[in-house]
N, C-alpha and C. Protein backbone atom coordinates (compact mmCIF):
# COMPACT_ATOMS: atom_id res chain seq x y z
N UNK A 1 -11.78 -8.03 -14.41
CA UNK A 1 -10.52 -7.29 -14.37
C UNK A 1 -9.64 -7.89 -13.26
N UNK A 2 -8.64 -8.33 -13.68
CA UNK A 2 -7.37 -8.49 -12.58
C UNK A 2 -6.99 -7.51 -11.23
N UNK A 3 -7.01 -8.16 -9.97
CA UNK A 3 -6.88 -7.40 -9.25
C UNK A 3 -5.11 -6.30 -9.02
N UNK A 4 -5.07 -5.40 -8.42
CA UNK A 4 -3.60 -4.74 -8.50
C UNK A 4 -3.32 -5.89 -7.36
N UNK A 5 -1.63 -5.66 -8.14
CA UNK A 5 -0.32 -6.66 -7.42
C UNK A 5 0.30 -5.78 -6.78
N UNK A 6 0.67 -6.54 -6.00
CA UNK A 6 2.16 -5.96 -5.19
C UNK A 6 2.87 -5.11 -5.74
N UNK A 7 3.41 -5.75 -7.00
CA UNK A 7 4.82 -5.39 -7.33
C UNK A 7 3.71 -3.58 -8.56
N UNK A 8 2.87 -3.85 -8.62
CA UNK A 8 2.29 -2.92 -9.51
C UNK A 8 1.90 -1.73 -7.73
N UNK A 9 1.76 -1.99 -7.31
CA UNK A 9 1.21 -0.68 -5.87
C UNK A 9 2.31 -0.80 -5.57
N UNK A 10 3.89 -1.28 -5.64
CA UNK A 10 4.97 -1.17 -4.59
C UNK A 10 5.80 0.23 -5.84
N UNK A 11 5.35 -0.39 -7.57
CA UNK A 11 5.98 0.40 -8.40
C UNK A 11 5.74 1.79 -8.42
N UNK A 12 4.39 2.33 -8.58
CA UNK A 12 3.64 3.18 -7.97
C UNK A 12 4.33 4.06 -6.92
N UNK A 13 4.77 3.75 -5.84
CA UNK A 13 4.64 3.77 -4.51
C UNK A 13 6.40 4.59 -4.52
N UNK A 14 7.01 4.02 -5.63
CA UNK A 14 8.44 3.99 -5.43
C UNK A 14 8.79 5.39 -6.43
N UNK A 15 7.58 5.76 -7.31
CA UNK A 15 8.29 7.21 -7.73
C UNK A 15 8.59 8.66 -7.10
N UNK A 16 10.00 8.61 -7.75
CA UNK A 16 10.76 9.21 -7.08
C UNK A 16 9.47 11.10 -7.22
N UNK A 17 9.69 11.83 -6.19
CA UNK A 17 9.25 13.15 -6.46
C UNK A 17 7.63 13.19 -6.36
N UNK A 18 6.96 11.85 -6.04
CA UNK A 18 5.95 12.07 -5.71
C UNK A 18 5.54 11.66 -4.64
N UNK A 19 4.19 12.23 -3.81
CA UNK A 19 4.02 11.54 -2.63
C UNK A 19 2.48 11.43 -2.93
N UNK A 20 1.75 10.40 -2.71
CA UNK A 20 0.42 9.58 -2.71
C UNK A 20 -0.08 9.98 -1.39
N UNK A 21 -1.65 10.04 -1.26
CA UNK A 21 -2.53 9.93 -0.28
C UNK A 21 -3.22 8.58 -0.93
N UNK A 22 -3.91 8.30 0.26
CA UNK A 22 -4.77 6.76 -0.12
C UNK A 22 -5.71 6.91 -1.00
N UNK A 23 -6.56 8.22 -1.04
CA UNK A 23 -7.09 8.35 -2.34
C UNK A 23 -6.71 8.83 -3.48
N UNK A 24 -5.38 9.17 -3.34
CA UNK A 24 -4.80 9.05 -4.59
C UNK A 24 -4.48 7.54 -5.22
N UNK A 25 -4.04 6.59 -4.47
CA UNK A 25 -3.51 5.28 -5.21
C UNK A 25 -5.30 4.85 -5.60
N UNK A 26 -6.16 4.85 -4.50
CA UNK A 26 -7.46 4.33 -4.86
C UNK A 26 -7.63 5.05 -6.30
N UNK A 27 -7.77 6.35 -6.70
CA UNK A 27 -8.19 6.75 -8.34
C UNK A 27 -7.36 6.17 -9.40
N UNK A 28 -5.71 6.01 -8.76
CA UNK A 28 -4.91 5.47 -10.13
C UNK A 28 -5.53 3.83 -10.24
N UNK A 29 -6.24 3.15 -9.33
CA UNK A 29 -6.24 1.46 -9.35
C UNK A 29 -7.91 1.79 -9.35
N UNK A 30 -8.44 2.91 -9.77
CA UNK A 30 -9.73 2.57 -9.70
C UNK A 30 -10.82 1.83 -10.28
N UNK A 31 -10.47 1.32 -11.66
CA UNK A 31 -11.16 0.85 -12.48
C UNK A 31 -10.72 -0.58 -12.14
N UNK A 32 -10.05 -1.32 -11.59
CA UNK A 32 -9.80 -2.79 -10.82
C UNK A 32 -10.04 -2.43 -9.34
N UNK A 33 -10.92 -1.88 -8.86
CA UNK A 33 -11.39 -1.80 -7.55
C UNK A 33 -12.73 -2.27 -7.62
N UNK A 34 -13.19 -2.52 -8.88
CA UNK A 34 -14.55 -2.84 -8.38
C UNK A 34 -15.73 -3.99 -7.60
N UNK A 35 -14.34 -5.15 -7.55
CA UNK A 35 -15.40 -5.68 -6.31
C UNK A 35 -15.04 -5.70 -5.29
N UNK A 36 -15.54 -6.22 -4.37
CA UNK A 36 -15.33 -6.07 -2.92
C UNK A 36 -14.64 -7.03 -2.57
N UNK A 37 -13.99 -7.99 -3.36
CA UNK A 37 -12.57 -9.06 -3.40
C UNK A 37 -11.11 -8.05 -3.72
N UNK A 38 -11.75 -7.34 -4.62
CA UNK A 38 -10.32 -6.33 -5.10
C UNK A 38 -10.00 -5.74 -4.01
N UNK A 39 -11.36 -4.50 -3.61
CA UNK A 39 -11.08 -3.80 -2.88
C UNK A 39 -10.47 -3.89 -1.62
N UNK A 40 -10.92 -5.33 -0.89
CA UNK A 40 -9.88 -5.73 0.49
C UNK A 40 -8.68 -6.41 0.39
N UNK A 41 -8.31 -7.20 -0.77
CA UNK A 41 -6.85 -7.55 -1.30
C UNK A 41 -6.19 -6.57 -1.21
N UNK A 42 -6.71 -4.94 -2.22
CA UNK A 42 -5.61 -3.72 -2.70
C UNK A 42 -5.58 -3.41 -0.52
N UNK A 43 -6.49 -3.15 0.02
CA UNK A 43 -6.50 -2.76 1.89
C UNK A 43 -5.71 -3.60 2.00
N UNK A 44 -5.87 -4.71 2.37
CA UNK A 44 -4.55 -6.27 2.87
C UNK A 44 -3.03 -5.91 2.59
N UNK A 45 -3.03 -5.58 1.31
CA UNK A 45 -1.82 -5.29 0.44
C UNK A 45 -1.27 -4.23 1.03
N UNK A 46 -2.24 -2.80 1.12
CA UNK A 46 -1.66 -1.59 1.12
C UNK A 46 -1.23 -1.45 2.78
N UNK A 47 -1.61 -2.40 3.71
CA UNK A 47 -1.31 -2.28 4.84
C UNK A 47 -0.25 -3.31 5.05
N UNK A 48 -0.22 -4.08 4.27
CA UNK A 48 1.18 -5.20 4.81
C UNK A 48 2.57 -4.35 4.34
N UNK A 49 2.43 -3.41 2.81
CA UNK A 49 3.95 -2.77 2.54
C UNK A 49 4.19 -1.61 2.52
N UNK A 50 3.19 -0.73 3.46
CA UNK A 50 3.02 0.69 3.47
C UNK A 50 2.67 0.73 4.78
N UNK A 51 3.00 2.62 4.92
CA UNK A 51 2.54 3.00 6.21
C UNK A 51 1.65 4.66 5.91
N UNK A 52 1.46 4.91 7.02
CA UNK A 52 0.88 6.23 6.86
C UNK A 52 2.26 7.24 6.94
N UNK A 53 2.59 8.61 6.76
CA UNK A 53 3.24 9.28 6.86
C UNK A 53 2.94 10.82 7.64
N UNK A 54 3.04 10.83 7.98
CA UNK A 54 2.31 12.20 8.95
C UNK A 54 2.96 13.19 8.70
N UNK A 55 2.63 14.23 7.85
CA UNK A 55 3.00 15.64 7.57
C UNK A 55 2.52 16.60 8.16
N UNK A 56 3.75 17.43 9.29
CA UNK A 56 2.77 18.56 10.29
C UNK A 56 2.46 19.41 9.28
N UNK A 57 0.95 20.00 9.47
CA UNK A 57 0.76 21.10 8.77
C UNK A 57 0.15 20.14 6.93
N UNK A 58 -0.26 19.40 6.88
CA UNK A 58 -0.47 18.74 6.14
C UNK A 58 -1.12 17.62 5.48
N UNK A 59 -0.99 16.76 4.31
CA UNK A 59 -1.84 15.93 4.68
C UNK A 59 -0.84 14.43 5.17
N UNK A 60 -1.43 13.55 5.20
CA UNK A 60 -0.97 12.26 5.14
C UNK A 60 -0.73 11.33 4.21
N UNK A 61 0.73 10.70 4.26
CA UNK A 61 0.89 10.60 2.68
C UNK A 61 1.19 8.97 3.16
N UNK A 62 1.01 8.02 1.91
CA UNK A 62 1.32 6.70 1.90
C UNK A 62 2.66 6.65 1.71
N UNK A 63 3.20 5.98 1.95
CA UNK A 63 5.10 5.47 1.81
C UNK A 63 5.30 3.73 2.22
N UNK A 64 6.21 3.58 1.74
CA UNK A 64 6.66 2.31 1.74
C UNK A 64 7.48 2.04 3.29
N UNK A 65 7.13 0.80 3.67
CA UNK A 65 7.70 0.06 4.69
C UNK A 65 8.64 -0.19 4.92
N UNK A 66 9.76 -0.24 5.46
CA UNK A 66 11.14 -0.59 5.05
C UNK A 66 11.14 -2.03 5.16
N UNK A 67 11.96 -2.80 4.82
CA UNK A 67 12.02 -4.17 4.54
C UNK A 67 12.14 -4.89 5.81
N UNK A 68 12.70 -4.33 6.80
CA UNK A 68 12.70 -4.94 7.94
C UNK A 68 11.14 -5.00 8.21
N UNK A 69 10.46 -3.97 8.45
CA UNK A 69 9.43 -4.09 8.76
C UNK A 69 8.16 -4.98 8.01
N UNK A 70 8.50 -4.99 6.89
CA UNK A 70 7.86 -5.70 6.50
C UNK A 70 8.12 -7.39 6.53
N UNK A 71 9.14 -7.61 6.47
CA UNK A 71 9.59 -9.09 7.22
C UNK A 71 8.72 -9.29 8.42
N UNK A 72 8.93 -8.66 9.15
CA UNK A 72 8.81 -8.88 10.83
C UNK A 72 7.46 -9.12 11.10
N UNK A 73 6.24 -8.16 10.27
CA UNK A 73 4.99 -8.36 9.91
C UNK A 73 4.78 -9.81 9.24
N UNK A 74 5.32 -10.10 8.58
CA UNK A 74 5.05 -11.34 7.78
C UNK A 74 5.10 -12.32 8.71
N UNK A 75 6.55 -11.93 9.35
CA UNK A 75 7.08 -13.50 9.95
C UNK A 75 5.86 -13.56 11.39
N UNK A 76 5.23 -12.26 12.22
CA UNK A 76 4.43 -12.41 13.27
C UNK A 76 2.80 -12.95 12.73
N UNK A 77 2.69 -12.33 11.13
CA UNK A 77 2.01 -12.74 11.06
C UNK A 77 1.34 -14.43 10.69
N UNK A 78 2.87 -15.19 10.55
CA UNK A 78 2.47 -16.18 10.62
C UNK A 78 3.37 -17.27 11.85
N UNK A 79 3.03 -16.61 12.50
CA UNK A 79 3.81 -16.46 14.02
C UNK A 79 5.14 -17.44 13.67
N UNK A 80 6.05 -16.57 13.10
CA UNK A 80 7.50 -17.40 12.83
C UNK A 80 8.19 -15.85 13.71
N UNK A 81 9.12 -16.59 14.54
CA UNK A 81 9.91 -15.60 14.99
C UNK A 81 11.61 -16.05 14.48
């Protein structure tokens, strides 16, 4: 099975009226999670264009990065300033 893409966890990620916990995206991508190549690509992935979201009184929800931030990650991570 093909591992999840970017643009498939960013699509996900972008509907409007819902908000994801990490084990929520893990059950929708669960059946391409099963090896342990998938599973740290979809981690790699979900940490380079997402963040945590902190809801007082609540749980913690996944959300998207804003683009700056995700640049800035990229570019340190391949130490381009």
């Amino acid at each position: 099975m093909d591992p999840v893409t970017e643009a498939e966890l960013r699509s996900v990620l972008m509907e409007k009226k819902k908000q994801f916990t990490t084990r929520d995206l893990v059950f929708i991508f669960r059946e391409r999670l099963k090896t342990t190549e998938n599973k740290t690509a979809f981690a790699d992935m979900l940490m380079k264009i997402a963040k945590i979201q902190k809801k007082e009184g609540s749980k913690n929800f996944v959300v998207l990065r804003d683009n700056e931030s995700v640049l800035s990650s990229e570019l340190g991570r391949l130490s381009i300033s």
